[in-house]
PDB file of N, CA and C in Angstrom:
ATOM      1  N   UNK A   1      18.135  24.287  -3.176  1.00  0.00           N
ATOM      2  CA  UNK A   1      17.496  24.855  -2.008  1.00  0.00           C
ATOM      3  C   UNK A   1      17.253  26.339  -2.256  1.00  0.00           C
ATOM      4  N   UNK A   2      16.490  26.754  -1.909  1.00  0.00           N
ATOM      5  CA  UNK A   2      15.826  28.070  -2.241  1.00  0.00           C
ATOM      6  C   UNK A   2      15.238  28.447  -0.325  1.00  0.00           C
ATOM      7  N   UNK A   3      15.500  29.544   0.097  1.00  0.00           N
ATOM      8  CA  UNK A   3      15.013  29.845   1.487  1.00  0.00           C
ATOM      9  C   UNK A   3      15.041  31.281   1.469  1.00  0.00           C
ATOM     10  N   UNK A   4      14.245  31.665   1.630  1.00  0.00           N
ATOM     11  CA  UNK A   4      14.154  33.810   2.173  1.00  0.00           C
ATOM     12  C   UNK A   4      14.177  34.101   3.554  1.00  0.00           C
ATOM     13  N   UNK A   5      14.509  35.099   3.310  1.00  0.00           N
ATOM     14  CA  UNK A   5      15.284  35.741   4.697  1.00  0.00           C
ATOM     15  C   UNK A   5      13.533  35.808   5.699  1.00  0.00           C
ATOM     16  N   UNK A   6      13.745  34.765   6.536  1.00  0.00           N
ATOM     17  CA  UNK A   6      12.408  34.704   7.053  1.00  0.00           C
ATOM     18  C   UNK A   6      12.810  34.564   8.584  1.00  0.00           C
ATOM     19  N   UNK A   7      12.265  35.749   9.169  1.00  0.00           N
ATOM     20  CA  UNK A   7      12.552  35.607  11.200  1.00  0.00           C
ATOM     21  C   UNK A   7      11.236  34.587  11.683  1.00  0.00           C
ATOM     22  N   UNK A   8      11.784  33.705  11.880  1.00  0.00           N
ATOM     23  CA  UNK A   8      10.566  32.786  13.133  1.00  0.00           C
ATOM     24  C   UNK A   8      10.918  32.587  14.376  1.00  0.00           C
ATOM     25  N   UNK A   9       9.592  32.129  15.311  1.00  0.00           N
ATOM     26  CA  UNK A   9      10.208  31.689  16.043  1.00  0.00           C
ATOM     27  C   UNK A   9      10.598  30.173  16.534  1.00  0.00           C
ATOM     28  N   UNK A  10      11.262  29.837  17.800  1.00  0.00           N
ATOM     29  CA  UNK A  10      11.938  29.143  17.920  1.00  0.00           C
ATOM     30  C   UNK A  10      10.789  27.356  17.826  1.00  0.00           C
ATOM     31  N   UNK A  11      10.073  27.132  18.262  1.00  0.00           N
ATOM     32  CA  UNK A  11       9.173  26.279  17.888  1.00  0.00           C
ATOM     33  C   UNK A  11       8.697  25.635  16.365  1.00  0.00           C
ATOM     34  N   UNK A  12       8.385  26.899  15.679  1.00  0.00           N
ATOM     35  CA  UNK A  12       7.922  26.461  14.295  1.00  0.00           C
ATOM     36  C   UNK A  12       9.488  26.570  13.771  1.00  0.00           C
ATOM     37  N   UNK A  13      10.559  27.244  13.720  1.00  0.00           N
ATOM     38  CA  UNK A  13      12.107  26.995  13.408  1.00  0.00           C
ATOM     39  C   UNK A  13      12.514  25.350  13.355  1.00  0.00           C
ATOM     40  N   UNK A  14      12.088  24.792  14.461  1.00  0.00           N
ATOM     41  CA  UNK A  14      12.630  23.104  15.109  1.00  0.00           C
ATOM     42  C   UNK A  14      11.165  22.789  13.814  1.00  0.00           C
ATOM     43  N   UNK A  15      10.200  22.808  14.445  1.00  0.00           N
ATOM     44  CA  UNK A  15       9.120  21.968  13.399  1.00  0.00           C
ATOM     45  C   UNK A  15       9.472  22.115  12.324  1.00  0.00           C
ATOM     46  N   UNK A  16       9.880  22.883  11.448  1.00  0.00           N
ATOM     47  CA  UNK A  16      10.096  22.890   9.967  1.00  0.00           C
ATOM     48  C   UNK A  16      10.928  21.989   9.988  1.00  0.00           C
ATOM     49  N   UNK A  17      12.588  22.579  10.571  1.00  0.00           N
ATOM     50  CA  UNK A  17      13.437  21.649  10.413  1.00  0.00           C
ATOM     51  C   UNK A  17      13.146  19.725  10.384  1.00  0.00           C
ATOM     52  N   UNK A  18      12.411  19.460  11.240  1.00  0.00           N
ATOM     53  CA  UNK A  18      11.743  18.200  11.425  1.00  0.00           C
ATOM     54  C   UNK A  18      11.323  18.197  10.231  1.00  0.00           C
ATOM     55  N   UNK A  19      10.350  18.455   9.740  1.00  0.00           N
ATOM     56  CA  UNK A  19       9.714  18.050   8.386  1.00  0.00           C
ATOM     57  C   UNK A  19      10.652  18.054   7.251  1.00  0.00           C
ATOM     58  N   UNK A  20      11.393  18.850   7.471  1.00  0.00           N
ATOM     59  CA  UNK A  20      12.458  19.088   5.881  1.00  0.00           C
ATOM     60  C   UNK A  20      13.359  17.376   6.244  1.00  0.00           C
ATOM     61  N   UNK A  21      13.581  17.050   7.105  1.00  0.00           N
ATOM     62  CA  UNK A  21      14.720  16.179   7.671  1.00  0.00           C
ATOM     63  C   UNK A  21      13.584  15.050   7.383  1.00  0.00           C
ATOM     64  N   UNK A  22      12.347  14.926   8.107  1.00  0.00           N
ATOM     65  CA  UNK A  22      11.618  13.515   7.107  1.00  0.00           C
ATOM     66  C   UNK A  22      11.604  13.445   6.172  1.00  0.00           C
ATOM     67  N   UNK A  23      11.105  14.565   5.256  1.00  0.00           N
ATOM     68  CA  UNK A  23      10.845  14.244   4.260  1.00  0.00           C
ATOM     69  C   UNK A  23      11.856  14.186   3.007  1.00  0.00           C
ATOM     70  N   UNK A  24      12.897  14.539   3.403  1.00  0.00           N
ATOM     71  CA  UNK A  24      14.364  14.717   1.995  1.00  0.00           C
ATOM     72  C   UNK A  24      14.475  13.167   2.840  1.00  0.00           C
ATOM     73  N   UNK A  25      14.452  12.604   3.919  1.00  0.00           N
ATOM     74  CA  UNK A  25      14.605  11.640   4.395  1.00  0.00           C
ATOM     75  C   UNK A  25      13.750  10.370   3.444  1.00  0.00           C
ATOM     76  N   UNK A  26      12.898  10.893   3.553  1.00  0.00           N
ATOM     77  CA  UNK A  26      11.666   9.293   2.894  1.00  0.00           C
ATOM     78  C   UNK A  26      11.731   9.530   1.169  1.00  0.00           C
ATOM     79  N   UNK A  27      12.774  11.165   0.772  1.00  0.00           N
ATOM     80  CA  UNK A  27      12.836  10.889  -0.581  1.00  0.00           C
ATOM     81  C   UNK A  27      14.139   9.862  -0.916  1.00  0.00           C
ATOM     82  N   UNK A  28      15.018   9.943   0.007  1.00  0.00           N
ATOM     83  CA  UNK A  28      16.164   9.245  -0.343  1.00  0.00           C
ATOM     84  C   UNK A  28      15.743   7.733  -0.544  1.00  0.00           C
ATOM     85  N   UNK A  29      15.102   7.396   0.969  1.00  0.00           N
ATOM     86  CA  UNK A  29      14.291   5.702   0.914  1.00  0.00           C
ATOM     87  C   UNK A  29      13.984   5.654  -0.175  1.00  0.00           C
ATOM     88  N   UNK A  30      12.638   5.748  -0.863  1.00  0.00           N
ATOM     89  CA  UNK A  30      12.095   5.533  -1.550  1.00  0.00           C
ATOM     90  C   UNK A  30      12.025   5.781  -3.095  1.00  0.00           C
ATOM     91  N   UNK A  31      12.364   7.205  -3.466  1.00  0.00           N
ATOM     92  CA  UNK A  31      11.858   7.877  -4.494  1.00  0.00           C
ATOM     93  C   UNK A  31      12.793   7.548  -5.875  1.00  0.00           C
ATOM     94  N   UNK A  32      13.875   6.911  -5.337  1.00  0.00           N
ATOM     95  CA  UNK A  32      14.915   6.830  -6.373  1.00  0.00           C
ATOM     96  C   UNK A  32      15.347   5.431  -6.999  1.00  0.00           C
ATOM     97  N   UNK A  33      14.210   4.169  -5.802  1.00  0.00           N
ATOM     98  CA  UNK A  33      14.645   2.589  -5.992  1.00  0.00           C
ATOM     99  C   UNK A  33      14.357   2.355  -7.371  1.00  0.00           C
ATOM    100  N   UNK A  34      15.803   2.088  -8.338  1.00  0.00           N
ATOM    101  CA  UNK A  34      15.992   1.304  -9.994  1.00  0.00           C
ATOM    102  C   UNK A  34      16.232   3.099 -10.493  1.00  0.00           C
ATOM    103  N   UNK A  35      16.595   4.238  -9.820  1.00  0.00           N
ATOM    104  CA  UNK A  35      17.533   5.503 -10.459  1.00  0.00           C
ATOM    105  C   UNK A  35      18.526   5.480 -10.428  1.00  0.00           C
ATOM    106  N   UNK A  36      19.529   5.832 -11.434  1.00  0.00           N
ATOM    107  CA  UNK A  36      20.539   5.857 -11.080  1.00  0.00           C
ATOM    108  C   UNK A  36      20.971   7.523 -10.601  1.00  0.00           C
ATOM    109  N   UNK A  37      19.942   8.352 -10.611  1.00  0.00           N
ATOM    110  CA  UNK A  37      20.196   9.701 -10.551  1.00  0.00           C
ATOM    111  C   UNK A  37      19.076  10.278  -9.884  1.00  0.00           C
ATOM    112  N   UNK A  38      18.839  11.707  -9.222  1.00  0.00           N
ATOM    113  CA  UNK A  38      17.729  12.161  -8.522  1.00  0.00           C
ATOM    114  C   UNK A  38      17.918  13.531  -8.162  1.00  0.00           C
ATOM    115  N   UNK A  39      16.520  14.160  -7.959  1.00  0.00           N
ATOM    116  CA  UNK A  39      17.020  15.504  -7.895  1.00  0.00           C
ATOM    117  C   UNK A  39      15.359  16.022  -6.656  1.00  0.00           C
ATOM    118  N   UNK A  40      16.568  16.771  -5.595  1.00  0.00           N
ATOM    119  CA  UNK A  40      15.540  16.600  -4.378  1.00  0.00           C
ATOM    120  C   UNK A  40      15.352  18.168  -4.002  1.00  0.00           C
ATOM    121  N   UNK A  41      14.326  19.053  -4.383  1.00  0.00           N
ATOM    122  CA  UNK A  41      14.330  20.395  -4.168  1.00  0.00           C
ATOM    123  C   UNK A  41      13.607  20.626  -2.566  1.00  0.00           C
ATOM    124  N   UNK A  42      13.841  21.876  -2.222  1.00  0.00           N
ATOM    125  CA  UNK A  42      13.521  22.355  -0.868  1.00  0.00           C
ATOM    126  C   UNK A  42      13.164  23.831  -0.751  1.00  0.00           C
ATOM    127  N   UNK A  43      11.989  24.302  -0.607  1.00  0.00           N
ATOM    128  CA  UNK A  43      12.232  25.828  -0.696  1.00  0.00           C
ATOM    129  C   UNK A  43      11.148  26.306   0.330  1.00  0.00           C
ATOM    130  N   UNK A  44      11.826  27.658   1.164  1.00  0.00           N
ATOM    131  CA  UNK A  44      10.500  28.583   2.006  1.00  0.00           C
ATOM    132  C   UNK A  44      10.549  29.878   1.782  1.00  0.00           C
ATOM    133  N   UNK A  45       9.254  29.795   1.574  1.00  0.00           N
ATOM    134  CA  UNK A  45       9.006  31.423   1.176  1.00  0.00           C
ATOM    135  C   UNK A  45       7.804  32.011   1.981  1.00  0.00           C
ATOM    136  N   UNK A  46       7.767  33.199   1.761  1.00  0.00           N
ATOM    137  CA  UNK A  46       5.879  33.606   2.003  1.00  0.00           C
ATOM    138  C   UNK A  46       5.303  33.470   0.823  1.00  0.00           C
ATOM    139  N   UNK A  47       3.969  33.575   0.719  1.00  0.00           N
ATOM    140  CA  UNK A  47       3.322  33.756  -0.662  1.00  0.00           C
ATOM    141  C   UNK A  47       3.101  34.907  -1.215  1.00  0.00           C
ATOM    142  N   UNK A  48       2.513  35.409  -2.303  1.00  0.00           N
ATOM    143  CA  UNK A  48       2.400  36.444  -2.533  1.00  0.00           C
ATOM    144  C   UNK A  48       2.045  37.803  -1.462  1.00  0.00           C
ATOM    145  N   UNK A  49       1.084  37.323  -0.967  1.00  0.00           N
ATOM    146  CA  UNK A  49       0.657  38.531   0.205  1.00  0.00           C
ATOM    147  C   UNK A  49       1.552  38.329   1.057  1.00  0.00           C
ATOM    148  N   UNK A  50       1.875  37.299   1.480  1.00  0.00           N
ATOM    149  CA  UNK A  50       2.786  37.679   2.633  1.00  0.00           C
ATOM    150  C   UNK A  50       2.379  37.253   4.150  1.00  0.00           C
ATOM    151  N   UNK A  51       0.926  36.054   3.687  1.00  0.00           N
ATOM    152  CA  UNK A  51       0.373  35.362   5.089  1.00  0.00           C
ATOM    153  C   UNK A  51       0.767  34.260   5.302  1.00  0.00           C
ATOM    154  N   UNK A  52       1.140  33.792   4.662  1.00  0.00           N
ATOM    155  CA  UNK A  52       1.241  32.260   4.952  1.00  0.00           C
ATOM    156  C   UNK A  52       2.899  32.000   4.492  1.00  0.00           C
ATOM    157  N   UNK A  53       3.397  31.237   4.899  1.00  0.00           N
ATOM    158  CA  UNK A  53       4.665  30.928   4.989  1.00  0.00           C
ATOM    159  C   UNK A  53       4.255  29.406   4.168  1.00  0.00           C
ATOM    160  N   UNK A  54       5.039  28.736   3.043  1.00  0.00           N
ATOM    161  CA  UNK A  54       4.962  27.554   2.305  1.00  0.00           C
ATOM    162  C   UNK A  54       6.349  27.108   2.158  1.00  0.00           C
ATOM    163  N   UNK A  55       6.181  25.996   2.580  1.00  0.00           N
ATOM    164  CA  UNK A  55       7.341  24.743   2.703  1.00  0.00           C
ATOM    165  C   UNK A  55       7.139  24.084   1.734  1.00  0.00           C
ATOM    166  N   UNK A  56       8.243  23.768   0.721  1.00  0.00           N
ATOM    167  CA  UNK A  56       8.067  23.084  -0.251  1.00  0.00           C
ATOM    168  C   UNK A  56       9.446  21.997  -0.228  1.00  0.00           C
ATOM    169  N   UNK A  57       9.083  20.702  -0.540  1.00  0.00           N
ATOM    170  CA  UNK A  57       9.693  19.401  -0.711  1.00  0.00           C
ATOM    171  C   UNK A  57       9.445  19.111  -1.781  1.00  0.00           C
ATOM    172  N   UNK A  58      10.455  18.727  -2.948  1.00  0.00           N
ATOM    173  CA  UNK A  58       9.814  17.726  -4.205  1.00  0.00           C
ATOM    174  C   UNK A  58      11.364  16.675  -4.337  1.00  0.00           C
ATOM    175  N   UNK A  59      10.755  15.904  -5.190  1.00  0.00           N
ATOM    176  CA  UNK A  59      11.486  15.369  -5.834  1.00  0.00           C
ATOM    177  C   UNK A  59      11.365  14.858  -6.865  1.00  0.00           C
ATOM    178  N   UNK A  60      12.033  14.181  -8.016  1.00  0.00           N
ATOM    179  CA  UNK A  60      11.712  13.857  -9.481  1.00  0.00           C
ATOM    180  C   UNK A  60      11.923  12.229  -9.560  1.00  0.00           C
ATOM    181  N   UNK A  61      11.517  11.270  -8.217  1.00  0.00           N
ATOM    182  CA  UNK A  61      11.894  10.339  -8.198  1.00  0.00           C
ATOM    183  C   UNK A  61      10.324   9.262  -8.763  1.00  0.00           C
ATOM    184  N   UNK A  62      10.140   7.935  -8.619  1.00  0.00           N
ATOM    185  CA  UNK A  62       9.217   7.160  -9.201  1.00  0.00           C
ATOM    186  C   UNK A  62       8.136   7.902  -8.850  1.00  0.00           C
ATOM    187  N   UNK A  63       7.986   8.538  -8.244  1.00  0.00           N
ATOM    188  CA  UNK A  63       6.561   8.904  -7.685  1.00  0.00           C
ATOM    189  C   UNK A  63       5.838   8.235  -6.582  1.00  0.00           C
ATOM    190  N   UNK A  64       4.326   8.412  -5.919  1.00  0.00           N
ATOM    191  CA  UNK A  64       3.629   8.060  -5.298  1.00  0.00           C
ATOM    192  C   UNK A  64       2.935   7.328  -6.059  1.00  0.00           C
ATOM    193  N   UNK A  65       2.521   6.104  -5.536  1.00  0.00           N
ATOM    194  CA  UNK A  65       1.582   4.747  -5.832  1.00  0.00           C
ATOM    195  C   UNK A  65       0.543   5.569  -5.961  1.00  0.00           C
ATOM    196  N   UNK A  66      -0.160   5.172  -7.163  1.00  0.00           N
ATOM    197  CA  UNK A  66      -1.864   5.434  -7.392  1.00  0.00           C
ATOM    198  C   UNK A  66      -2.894   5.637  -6.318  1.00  0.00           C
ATOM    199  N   UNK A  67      -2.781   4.862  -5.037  1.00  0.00           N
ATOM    200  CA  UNK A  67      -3.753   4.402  -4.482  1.00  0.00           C
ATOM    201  C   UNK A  67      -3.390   5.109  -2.883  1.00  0.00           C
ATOM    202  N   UNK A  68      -2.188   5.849  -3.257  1.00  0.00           N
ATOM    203  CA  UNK A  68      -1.454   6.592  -1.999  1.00  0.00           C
ATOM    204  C   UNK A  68      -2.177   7.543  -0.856  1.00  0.00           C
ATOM    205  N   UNK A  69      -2.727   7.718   0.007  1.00  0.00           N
ATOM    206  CA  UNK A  69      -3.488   8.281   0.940  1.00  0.00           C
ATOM    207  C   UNK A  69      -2.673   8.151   2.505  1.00  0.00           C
ATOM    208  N   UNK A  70      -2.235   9.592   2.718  1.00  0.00           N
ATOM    209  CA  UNK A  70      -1.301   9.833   3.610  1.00  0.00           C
ATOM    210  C   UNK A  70      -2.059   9.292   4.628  1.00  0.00           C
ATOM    211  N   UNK A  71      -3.180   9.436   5.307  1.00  0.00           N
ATOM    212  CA  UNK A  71      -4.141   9.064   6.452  1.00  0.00           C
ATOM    213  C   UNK A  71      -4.583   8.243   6.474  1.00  0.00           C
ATOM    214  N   UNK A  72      -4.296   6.759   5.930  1.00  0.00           N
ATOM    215  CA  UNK A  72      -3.881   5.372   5.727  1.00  0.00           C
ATOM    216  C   UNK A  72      -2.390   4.507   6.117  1.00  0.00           C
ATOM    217  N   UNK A  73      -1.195   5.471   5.662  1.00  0.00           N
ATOM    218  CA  UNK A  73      -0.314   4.675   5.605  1.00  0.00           C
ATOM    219  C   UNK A  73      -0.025   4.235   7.344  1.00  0.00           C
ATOM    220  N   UNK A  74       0.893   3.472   7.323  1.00  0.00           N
ATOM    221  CA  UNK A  74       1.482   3.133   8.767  1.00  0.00           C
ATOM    222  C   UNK A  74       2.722   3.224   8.695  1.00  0.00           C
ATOM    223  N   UNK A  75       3.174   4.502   7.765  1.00  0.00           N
ATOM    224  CA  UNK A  75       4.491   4.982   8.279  1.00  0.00           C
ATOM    225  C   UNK A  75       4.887   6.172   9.197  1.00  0.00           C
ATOM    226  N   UNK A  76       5.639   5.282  10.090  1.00  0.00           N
ATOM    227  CA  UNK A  76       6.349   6.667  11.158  1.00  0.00           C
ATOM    228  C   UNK A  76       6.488   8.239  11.160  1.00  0.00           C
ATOM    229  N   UNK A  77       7.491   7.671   9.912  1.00  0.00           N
ATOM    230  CA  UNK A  77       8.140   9.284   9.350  1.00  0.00           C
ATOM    231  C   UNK A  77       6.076   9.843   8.376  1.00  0.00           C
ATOM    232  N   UNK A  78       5.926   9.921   8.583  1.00  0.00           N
ATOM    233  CA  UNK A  78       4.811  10.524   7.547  1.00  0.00           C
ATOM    234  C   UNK A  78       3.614  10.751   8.387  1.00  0.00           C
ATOM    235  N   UNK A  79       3.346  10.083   9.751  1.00  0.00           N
ATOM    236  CA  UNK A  79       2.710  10.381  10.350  1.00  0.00           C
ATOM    237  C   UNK A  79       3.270  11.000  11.706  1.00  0.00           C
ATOM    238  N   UNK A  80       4.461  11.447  11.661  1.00  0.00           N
ATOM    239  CA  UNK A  80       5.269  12.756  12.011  1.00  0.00           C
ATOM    240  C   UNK A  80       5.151  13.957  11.239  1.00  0.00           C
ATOM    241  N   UNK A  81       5.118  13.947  10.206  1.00  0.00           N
ATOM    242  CA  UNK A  81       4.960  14.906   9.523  1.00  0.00           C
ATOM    243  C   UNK A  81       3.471  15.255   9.540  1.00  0.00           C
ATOM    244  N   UNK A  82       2.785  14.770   9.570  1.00  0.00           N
ATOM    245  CA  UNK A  82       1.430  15.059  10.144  1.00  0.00           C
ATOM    246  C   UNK A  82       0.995  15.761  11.313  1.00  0.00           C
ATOM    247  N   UNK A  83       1.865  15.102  12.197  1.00  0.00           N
ATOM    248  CA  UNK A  83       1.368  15.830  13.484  1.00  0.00           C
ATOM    249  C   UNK A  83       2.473  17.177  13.292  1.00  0.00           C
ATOM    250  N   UNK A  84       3.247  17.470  13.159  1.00  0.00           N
ATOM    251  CA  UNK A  84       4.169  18.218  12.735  1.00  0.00           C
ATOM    252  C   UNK A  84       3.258  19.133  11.955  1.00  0.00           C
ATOM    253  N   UNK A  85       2.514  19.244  10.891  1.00  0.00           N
ATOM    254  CA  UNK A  85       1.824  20.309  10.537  1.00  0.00           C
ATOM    255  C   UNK A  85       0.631  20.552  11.509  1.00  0.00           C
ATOM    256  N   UNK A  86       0.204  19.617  12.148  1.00  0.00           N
ATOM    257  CA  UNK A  86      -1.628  19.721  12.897  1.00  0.00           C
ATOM    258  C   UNK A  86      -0.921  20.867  14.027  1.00  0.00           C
ATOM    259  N   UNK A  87       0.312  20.712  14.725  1.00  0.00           N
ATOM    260  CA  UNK A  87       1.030  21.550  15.937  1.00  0.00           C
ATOM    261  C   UNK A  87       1.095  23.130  14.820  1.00  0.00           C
ATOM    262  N   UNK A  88       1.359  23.076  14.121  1.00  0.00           N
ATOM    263  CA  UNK A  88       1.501  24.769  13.620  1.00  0.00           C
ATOM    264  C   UNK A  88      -0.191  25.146  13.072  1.00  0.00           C
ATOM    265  N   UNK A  89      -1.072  24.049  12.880  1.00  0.00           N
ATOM    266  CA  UNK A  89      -1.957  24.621  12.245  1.00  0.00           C
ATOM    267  C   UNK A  89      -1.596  24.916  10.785  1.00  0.00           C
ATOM    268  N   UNK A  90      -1.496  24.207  10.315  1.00  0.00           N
ATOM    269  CA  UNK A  90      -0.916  24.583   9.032  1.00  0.00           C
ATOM    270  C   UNK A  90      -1.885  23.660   8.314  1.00  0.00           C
ATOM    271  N   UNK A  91      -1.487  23.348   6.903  1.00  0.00           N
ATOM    272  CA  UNK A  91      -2.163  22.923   5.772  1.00  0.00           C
ATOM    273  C   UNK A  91      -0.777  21.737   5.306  1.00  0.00           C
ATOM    274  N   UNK A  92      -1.157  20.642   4.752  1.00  0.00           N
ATOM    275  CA  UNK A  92      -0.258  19.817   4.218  1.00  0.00           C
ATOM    276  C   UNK A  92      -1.099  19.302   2.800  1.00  0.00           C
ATOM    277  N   UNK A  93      -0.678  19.895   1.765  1.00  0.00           N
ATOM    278  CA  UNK A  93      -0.935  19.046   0.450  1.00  0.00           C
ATOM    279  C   UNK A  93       0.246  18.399  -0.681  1.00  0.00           C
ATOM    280  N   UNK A  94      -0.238  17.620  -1.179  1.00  0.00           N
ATOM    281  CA  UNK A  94       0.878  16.400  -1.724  1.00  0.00           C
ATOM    282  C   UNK A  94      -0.221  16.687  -3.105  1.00  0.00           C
ATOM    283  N   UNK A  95       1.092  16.709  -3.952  1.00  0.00           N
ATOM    284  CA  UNK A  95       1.007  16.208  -5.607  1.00  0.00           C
ATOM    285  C   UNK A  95       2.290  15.705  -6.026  1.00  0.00           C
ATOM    286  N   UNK A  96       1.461  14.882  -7.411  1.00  0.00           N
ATOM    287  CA  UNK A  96       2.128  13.596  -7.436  1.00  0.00           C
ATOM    288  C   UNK A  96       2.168  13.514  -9.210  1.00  0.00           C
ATOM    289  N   UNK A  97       2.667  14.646 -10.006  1.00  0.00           N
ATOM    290  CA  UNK A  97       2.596  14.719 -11.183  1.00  0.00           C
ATOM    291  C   UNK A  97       3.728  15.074 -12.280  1.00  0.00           C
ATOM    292  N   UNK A  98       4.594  14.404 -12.182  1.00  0.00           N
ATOM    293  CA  UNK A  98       5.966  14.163 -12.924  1.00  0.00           C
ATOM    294  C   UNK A  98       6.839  14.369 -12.000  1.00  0.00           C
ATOM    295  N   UNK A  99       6.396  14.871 -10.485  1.00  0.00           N
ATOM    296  CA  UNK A  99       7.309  14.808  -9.404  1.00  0.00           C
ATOM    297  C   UNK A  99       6.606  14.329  -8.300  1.00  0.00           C
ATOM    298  N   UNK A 100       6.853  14.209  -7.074  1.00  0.00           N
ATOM    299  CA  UNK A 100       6.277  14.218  -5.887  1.00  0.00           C
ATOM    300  C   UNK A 100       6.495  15.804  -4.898  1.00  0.00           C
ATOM    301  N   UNK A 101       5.486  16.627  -4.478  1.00  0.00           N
ATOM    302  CA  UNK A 101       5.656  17.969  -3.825  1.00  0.00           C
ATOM    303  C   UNK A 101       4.784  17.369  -2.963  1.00  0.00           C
ATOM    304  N   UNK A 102       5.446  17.367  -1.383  1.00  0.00           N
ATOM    305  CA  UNK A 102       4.751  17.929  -0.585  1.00  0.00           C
ATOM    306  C   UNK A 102       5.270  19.512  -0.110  1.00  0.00           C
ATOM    307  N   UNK A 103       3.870  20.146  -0.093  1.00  0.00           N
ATOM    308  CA  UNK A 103       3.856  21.738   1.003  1.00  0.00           C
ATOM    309  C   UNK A 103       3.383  21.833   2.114  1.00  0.00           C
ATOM    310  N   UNK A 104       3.616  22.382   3.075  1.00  0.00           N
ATOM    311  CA  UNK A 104       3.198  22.782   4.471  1.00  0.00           C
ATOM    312  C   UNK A 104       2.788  23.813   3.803  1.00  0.00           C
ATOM    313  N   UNK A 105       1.949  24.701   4.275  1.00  0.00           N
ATOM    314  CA  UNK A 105       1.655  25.958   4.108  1.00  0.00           C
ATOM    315  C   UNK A 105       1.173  26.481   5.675  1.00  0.00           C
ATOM    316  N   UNK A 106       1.712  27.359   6.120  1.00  0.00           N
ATOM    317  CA  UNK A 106       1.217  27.474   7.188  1.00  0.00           C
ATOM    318  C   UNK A 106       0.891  29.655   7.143  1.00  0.00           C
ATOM    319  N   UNK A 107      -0.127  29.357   8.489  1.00  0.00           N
ATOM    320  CA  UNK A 107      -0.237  30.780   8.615  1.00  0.00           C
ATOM    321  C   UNK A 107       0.617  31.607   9.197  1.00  0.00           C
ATOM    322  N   UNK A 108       0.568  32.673   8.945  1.00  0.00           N
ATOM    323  CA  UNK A 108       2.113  33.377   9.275  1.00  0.00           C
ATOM    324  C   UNK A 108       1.579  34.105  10.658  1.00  0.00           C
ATOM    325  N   UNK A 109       1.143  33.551  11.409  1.00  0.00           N
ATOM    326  CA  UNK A 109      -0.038  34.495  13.055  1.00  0.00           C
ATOM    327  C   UNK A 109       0.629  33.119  14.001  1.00  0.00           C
ATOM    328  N   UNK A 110       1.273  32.067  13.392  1.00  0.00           N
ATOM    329  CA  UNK A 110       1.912  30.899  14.139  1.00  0.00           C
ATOM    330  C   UNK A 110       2.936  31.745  14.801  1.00  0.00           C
TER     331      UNK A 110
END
C-alpha cells in the first residue's frame, strides 16, 4: 500500500474507500483461482501537477478474459464501482497486461 498525505473531503473519503473495498474484494474472488500465491497493490497519490488525484488497484493474479468489457458485465461489485466513479466525476481505466490495474483518476476541484 502506498497512500500520501492527502486532505479530502468527507464524501469522496467514503467513495474511495468503497472502491478500494470492491475492488481488493473482486481481486481476492477471482484473480488468484489455481494460485497458490498473489500479490494485491493499492496506491493514492496526485499526479505530477497536482490535479487529479489517481487511485490505483492491481493485482498479479490470472488476469482479465480477452473479451472483458466493464459496461457489459452483470456484476454488482463492478457496476458499483462505476457509479462510484460517475458520482466524483472521475475517469476509470483498466489494463490488463501481466497484471490487472484498475485507476480512478479523479479531478482534484471534487
Amino acid at each position: 500500500m502506498e497512500f500520501e498525505n492527502i486532505s479530502l473531503d468527507l464524501g469522496t473519503s467514503i467513495n474511495l474507500e468503497l472502491n478500494i473495498n470492491e475492488l481488493i474484494s473482486n481481486s481476492f474472488k477471482y484473480a488468484f483461482e489455481g494460485k497458490d500465491n498473489g500479490e494485491i497493490s493499492v496506491s493514492l497519490k496526485l499526479n505530477g501537477n497536482g490535479k487529479k488525484l489517481v487511485l490505483k488497484v492491481s493485482d498479479n493474479g490470472i488476469g482479465l478474459p480477452e473479451d472483458f468489457n466493464i459496461n457489459k458485465l452483470k456484476s454488482l461489485g463492478l457496476e458499483l464501482v462505476i457509479s462510484l466513479v460517475e458520482q466524483l466525476n472521475s475517469e476509470l481505466e483498466i489494463t490488463n497486461n501481466g497484471k490487472t490495474e484498475f485507476q480512478v483518476i479523479i479531478p482534484m476541484d471534487v
